[in-house]
PDB file of N, CA and C in Angstrom:
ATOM      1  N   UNK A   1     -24.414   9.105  -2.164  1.00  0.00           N
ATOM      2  CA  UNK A   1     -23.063   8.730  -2.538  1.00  0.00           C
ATOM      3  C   UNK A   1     -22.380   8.057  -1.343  1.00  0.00           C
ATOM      4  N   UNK A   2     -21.338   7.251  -1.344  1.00  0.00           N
ATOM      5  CA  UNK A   2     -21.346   6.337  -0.436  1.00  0.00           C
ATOM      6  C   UNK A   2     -20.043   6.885  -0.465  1.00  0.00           C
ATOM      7  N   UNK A   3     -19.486   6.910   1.124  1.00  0.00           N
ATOM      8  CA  UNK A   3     -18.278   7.446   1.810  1.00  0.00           C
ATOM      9  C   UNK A   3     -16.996   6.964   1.156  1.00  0.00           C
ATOM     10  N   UNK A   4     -15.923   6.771   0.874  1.00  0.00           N
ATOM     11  CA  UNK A   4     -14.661   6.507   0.957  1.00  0.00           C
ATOM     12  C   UNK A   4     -13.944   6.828   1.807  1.00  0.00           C
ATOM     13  N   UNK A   5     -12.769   5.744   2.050  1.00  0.00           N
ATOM     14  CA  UNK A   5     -11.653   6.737   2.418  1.00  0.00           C
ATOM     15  C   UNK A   5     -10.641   6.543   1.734  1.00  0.00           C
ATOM     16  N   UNK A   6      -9.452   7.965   2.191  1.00  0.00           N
ATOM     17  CA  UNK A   6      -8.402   8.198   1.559  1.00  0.00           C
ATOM     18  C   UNK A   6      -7.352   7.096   1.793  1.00  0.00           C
ATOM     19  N   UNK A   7      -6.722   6.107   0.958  1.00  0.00           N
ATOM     20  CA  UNK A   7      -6.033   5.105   1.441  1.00  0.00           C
ATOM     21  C   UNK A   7      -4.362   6.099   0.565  1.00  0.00           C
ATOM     22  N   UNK A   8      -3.617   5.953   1.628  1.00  0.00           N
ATOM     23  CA  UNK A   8      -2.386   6.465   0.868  1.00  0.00           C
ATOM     24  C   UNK A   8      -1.470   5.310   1.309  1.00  0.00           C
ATOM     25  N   UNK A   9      -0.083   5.520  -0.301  1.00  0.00           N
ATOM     26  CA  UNK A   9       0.829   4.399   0.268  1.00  0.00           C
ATOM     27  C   UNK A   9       2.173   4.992  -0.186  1.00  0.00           C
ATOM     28  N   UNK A  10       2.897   4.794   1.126  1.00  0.00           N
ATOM     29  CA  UNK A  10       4.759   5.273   0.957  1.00  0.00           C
ATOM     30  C   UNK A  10       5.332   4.290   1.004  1.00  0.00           C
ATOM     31  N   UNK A  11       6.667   4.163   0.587  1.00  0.00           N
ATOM     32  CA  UNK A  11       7.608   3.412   0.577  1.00  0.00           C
ATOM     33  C   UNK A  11       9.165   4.097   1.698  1.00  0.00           C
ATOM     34  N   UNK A  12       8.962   3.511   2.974  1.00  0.00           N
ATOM     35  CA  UNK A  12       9.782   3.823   4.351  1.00  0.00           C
ATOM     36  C   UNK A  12      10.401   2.198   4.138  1.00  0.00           C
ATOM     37  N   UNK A  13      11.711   2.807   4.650  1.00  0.00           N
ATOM     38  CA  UNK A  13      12.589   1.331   4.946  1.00  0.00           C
ATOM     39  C   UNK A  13      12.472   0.127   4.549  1.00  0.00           C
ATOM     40  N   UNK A  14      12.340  -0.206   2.891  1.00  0.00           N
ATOM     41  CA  UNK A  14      11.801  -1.365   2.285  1.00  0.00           C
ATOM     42  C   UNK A  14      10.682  -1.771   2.657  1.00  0.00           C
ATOM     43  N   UNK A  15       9.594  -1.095   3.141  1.00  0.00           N
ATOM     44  CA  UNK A  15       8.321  -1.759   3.454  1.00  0.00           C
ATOM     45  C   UNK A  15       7.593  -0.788   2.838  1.00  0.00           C
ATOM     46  N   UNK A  16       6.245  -1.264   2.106  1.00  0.00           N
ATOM     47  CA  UNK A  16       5.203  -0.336   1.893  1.00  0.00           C
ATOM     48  C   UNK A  16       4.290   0.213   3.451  1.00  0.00           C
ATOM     49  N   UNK A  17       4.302   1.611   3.679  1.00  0.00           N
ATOM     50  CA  UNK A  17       3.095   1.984   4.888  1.00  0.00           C
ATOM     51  C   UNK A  17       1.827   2.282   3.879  1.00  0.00           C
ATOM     52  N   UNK A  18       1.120   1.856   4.987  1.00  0.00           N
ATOM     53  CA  UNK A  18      -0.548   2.335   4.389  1.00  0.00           C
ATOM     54  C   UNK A  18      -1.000   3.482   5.324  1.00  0.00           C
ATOM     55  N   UNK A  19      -1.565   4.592   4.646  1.00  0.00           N
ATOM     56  CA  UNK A  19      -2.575   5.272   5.549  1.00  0.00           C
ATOM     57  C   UNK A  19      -3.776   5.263   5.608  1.00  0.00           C
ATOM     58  N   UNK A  20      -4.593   5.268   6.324  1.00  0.00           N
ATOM     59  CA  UNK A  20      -6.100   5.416   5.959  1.00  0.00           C
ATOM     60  C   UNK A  20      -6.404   6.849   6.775  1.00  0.00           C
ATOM     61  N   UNK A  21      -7.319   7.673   5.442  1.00  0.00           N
ATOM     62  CA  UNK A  21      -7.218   9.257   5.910  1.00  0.00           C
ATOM     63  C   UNK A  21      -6.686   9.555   7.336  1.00  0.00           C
ATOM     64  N   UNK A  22      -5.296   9.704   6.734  1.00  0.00           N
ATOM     65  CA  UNK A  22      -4.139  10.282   7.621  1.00  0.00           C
ATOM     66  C   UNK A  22      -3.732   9.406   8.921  1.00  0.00           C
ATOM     67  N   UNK A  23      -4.120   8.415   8.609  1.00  0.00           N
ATOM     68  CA  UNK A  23      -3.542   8.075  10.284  1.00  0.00           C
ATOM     69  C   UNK A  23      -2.920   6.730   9.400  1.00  0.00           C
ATOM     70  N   UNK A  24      -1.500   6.369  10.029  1.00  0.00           N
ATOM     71  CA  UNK A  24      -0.789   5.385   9.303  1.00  0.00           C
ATOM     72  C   UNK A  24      -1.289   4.283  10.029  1.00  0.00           C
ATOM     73  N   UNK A  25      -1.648   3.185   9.244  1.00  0.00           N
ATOM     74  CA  UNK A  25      -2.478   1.714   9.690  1.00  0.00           C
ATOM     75  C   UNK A  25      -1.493   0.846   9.964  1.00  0.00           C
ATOM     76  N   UNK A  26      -0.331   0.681   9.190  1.00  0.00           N
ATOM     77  CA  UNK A  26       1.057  -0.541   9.307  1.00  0.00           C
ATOM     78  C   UNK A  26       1.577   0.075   7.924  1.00  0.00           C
ATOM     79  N   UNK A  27       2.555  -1.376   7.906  1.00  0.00           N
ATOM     80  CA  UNK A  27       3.733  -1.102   6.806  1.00  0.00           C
ATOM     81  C   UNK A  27       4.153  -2.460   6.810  1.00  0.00           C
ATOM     82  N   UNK A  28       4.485  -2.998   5.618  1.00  0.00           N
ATOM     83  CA  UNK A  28       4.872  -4.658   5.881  1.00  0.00           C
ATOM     84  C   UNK A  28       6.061  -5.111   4.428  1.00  0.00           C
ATOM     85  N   UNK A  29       6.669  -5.318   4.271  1.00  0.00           N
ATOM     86  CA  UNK A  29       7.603  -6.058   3.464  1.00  0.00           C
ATOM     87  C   UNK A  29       7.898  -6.828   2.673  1.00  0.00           C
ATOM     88  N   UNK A  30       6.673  -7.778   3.084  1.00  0.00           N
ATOM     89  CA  UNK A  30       6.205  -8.946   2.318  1.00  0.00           C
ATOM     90  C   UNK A  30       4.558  -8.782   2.122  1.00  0.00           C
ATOM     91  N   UNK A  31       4.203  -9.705   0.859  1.00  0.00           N
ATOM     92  CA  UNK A  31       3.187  -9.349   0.167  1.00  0.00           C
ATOM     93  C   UNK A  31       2.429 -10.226   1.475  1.00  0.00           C
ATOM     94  N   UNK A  32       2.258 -10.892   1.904  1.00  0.00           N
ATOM     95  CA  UNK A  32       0.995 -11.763   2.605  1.00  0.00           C
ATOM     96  C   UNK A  32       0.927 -10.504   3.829  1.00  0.00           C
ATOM     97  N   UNK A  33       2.133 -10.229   4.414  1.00  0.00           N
ATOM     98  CA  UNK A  33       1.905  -8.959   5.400  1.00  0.00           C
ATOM     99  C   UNK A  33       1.425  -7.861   4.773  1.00  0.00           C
ATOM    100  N   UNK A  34       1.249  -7.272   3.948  1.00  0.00           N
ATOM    101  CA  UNK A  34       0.596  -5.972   3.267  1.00  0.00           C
ATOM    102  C   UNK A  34      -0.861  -6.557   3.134  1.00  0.00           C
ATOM    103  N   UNK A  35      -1.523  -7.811   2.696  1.00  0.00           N
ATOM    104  CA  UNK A  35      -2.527  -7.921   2.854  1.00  0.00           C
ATOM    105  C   UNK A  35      -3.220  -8.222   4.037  1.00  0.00           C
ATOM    106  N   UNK A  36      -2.360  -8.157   5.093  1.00  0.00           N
ATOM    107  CA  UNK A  36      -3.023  -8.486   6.308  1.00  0.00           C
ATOM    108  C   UNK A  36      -3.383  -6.861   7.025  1.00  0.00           C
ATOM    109  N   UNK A  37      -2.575  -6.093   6.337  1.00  0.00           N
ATOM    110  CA  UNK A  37      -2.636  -4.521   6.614  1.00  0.00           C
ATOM    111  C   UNK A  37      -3.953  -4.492   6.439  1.00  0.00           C
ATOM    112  N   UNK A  38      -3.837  -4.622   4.822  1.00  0.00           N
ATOM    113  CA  UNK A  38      -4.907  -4.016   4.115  1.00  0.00           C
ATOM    114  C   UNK A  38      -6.253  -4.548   4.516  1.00  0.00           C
ATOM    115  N   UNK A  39      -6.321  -5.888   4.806  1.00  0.00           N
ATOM    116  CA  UNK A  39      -7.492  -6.758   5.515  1.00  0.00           C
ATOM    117  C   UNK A  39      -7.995  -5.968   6.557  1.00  0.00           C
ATOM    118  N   UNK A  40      -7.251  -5.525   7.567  1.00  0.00           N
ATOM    119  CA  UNK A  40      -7.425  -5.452   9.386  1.00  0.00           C
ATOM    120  C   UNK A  40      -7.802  -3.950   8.843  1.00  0.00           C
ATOM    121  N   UNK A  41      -7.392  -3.166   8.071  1.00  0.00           N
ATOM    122  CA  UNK A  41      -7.165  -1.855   8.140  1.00  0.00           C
ATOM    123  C   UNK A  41      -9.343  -1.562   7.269  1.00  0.00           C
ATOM    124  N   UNK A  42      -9.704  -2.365   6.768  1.00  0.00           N
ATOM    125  CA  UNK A  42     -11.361  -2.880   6.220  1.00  0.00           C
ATOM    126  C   UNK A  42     -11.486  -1.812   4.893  1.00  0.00           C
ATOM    127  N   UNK A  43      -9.975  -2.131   4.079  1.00  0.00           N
ATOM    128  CA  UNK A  43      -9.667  -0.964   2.884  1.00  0.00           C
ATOM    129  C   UNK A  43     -10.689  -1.838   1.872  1.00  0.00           C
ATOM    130  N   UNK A  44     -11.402  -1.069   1.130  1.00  0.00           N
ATOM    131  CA  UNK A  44     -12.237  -1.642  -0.229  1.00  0.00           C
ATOM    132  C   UNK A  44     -12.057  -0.963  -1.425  1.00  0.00           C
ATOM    133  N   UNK A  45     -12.525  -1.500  -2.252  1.00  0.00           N
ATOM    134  CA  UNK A  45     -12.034  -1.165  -3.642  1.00  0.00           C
ATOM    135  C   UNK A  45     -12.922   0.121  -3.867  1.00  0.00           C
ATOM    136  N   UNK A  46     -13.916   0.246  -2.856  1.00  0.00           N
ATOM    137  CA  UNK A  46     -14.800   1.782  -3.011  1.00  0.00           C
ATOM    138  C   UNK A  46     -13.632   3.005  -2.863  1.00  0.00           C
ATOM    139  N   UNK A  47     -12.523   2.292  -2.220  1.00  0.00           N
ATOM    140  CA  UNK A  47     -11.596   3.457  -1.330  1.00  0.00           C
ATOM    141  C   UNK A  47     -10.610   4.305  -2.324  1.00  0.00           C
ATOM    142  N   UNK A  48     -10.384   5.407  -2.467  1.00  0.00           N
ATOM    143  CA  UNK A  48      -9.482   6.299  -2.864  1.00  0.00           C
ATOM    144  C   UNK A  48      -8.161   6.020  -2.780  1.00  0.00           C
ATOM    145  N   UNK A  49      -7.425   5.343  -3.802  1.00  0.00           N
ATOM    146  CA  UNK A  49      -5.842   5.014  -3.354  1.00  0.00           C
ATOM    147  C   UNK A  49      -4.896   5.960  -4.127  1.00  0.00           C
ATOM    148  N   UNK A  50      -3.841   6.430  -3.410  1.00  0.00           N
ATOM    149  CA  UNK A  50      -2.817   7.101  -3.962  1.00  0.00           C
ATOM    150  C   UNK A  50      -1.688   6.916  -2.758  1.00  0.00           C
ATOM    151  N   UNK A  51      -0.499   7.213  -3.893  1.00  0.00           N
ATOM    152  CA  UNK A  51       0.592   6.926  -3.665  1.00  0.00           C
ATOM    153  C   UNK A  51       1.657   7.900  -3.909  1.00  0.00           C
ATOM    154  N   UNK A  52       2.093   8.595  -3.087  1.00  0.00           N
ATOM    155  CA  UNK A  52       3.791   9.279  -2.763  1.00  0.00           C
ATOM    156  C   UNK A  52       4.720   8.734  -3.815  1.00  0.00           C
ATOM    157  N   UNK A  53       5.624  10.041  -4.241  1.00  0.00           N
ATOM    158  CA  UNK A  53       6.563   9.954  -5.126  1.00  0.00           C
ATOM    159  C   UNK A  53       7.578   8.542  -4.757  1.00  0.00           C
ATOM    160  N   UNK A  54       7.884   8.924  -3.418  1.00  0.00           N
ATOM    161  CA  UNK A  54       8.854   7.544  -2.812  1.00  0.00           C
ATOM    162  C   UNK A  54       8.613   6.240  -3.311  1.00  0.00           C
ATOM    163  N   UNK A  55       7.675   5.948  -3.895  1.00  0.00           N
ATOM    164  CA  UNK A  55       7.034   4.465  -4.303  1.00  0.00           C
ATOM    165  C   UNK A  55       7.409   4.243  -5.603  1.00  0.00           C
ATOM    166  N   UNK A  56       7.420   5.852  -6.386  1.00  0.00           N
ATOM    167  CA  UNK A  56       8.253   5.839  -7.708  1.00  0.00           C
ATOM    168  C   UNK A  56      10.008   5.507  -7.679  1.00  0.00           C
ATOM    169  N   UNK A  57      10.197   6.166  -6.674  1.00  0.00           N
ATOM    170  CA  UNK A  57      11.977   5.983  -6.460  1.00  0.00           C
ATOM    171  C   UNK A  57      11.786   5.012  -5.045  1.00  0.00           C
ATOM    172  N   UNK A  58      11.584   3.962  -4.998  1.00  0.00           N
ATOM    173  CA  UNK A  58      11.796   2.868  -4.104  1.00  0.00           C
ATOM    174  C   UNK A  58      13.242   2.216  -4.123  1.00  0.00           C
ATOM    175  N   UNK A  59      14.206   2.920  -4.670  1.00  0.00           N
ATOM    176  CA  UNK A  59      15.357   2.240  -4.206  1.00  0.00           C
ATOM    177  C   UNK A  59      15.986   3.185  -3.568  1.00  0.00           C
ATOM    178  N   UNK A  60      15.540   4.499  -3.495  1.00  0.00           N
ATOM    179  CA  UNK A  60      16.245   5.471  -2.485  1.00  0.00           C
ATOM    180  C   UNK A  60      15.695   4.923  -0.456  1.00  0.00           C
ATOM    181  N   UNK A  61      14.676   4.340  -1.212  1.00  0.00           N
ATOM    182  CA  UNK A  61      14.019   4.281   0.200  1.00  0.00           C
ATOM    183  C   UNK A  61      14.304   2.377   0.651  1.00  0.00           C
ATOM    184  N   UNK A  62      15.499   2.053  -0.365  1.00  0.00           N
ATOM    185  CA  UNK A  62      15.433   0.408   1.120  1.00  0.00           C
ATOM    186  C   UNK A  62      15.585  -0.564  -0.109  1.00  0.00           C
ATOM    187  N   UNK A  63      14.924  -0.036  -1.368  1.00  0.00           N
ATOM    188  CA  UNK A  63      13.975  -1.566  -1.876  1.00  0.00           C
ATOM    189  C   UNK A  63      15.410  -1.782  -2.954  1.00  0.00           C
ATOM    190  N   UNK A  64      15.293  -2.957  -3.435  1.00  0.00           N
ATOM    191  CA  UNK A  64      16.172  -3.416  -4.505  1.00  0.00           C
ATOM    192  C   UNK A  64      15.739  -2.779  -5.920  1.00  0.00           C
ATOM    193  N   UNK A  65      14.921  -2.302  -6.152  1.00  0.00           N
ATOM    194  CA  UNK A  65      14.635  -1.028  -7.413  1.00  0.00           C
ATOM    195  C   UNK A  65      13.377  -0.316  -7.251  1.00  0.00           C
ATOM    196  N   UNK A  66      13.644   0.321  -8.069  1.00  0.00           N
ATOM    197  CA  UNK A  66      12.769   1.592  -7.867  1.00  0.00           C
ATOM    198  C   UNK A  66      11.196   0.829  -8.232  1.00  0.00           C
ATOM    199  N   UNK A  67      10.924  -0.326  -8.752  1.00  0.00           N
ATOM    200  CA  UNK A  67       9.676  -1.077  -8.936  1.00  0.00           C
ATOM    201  C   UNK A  67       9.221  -1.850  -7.935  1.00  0.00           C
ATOM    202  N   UNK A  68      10.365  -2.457  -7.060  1.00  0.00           N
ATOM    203  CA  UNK A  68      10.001  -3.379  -6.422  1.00  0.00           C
ATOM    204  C   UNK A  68       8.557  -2.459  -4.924  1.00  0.00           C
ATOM    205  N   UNK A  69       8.364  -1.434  -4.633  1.00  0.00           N
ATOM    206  CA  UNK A  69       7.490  -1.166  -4.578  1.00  0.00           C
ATOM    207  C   UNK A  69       6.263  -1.511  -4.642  1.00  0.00           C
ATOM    208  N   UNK A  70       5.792  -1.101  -5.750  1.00  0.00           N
ATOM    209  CA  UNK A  70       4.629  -0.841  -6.602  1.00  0.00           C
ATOM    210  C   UNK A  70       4.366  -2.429  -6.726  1.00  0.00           C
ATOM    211  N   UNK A  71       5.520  -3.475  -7.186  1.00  0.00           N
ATOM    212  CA  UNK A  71       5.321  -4.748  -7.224  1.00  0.00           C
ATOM    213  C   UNK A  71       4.176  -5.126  -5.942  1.00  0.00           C
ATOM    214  N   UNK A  72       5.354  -4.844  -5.172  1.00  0.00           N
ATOM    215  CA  UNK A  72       4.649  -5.543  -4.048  1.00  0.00           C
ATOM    216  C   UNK A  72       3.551  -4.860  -3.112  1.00  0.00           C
ATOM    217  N   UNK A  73       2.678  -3.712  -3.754  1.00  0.00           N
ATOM    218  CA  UNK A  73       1.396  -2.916  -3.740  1.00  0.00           C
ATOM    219  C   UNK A  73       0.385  -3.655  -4.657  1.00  0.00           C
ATOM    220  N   UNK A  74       1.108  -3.766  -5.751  1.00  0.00           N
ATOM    221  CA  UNK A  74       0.102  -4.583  -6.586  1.00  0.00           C
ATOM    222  C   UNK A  74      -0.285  -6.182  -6.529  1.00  0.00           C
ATOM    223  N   UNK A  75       0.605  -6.955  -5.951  1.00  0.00           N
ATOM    224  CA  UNK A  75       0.382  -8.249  -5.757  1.00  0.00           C
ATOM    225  C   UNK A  75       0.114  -8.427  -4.586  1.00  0.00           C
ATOM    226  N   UNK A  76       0.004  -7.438  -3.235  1.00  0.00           N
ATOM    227  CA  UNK A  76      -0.973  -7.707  -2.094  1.00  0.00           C
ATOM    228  C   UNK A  76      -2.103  -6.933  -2.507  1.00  0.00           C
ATOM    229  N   UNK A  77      -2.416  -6.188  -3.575  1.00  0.00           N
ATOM    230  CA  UNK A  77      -4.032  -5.360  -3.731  1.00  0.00           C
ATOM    231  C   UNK A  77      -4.615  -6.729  -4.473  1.00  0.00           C
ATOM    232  N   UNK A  78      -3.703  -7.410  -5.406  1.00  0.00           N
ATOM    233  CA  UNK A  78      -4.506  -8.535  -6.434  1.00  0.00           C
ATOM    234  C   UNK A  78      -4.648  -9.223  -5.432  1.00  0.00           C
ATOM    235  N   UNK A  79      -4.283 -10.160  -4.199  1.00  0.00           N
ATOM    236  CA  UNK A  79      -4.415 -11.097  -3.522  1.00  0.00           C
ATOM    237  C   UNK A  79      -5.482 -10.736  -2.284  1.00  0.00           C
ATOM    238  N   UNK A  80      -5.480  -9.687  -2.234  1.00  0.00           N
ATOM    239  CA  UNK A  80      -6.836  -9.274  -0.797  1.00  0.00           C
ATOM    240  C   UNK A  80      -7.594  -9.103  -1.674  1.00  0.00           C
ATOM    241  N   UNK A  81      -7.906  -9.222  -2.795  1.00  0.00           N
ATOM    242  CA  UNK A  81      -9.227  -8.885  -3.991  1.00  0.00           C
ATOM    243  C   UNK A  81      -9.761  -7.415  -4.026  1.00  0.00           C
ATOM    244  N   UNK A  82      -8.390  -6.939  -4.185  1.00  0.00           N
ATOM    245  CA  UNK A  82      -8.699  -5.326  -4.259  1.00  0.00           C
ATOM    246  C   UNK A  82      -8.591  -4.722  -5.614  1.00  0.00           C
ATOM    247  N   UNK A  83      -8.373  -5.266  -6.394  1.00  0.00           N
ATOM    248  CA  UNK A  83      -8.317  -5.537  -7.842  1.00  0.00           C
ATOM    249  C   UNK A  83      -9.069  -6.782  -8.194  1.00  0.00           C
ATOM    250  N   UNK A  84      -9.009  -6.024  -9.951  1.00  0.00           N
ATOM    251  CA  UNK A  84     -10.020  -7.287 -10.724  1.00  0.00           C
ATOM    252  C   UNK A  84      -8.554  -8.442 -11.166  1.00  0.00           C
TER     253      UNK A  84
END
């Protein structure tokens, strides 16, 4: 069986952070910066992703709604080809 790791993602001060098992990698704001996280950080689609309540309520934490989050998790995972 081939290793993973734990990729986790919060929503701090309008930016998504990434962790990779437990140690925080970056955090970026904009979608081309989240994929440069996710690039440098050598996250693959083998990897375990989950995500903190904060990402559900992303407007307590910075963002202009509680989606804009997850938006911008999902359109730097589609653009580093971390998704189909």
């Amino acid at each position: 069986m081939q290793n993973t790791n734990f990729v986790f993602f919060n929503a701090v001060d309008a930016a998504v952070q990434v962790s990779v098992n437990n140690v925080v990698v970056g955090a970026c704001s904009t979608v081309e910066g989240l994929v440069e996280v996710l690039l440098r950080a050598n996250i693959s689609a083998h990897d375990t992703f989950m995500h903190s309540s904060d990402m559900d309520f992303a407007s307590e934490e910075g963002f202009a709604t509680d989606s804009a989050a997850h938006d911008l998790l999902e359109a730097a995972l589609g653009d580093s080809g971390l998704t189909a």
